[in-house]
Protein backbone atom coordinates (compact mmCIF):
# COMPACT_ATOMS: atom_id res chain seq x y z
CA UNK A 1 0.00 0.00 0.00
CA UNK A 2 2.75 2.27 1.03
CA UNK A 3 4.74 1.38 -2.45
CA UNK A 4 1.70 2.63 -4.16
CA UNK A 5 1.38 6.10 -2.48
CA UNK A 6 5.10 6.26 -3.09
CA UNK A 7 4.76 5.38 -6.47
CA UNK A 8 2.09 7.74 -7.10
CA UNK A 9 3.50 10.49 -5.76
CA UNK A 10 7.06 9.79 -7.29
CA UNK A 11 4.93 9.80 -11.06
CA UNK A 12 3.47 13.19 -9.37
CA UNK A 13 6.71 14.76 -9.50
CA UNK A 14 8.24 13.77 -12.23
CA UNK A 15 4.92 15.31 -14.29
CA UNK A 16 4.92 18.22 -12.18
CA UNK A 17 7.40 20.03 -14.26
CA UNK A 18 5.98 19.34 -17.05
CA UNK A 19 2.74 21.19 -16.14
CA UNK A 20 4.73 24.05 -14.74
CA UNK A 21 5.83 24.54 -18.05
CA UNK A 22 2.55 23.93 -20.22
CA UNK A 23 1.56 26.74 -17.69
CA UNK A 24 4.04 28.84 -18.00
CA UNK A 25 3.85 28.68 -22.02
CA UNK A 26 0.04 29.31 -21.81
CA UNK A 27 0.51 32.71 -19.84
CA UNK A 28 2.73 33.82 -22.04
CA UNK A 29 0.38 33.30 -25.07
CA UNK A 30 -2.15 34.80 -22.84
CA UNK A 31 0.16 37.90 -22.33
CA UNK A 32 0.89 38.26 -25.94
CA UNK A 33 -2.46 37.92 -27.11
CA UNK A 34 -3.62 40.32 -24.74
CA UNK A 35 -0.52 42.92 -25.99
CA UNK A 36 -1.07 42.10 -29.30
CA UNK A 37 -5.26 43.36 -28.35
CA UNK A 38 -3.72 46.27 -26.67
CA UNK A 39 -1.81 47.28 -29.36
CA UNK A 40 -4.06 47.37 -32.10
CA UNK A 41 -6.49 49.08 -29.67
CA UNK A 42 -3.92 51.74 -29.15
CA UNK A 43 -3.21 51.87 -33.18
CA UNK A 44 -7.43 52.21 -33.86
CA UNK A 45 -7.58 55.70 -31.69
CA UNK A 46 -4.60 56.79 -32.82
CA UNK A 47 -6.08 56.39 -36.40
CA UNK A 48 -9.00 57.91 -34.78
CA UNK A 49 -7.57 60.75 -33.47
CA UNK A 50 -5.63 61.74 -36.52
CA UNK A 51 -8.93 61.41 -39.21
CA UNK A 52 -10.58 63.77 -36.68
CA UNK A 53 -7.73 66.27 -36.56
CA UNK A 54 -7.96 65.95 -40.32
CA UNK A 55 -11.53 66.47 -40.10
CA UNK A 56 -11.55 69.51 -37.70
CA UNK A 57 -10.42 72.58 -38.98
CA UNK A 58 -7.40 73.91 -37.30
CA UNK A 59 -7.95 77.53 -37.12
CA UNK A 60 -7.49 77.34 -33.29
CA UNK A 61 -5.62 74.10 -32.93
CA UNK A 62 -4.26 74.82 -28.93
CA UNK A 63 -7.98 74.57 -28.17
CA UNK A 64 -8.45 70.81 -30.71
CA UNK A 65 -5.03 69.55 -28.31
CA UNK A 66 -6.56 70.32 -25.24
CA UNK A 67 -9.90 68.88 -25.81
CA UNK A 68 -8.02 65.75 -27.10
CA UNK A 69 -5.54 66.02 -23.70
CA UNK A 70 -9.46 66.28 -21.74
CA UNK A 71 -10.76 63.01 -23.38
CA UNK A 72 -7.31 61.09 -22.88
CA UNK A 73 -7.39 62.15 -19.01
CA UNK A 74 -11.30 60.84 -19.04
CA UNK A 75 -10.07 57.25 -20.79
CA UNK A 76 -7.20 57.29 -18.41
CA UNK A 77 -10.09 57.72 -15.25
CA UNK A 78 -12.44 55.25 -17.29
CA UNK A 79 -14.89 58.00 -17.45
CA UNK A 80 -18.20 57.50 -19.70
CA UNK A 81 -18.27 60.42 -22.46
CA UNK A 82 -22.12 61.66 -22.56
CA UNK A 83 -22.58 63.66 -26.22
């Protein structure tokens, strides 16, 4: 009975490292994947924010970068944007 445990536990370890690294490997995919989302998040406003400055006419343009600078400050503070 005791050989069994022993046995068991001895096949434990020596698949224990194993799972560590299956583990491991999945965060990591889990990381990228989530800075890969992140990234092309970050790439779609910045698109974003340059079609509107396009858009906008820039006669007073100090007053376009700090209503940009406002609405970056209110995604930083997860703030809801009413129009």
């Amino acid at each position: 009975m005791l050989s069994l445990l022993l046995e068991g536990a001895m096949r434990h370890l020596q698949h224990a490292p194993t799972l560590h690294i299956l583990r491991a490997f999945e965060e990591e995919l889990k990381f990228k994947n989530r800075e890969l989302a992140y990234r092309q998040s970050q790439t779609s406003r910045l698109q974003m924010k340059r079609s509107l400055m396009s858009s906008l006419e820039i006669a007073n343009g100090d007053a376009n970068l700090r209503c940009f600078s406002q609405f970056r400050g209110m995604r930083f503070r997860r703030e809801c944007l009413n129009i």
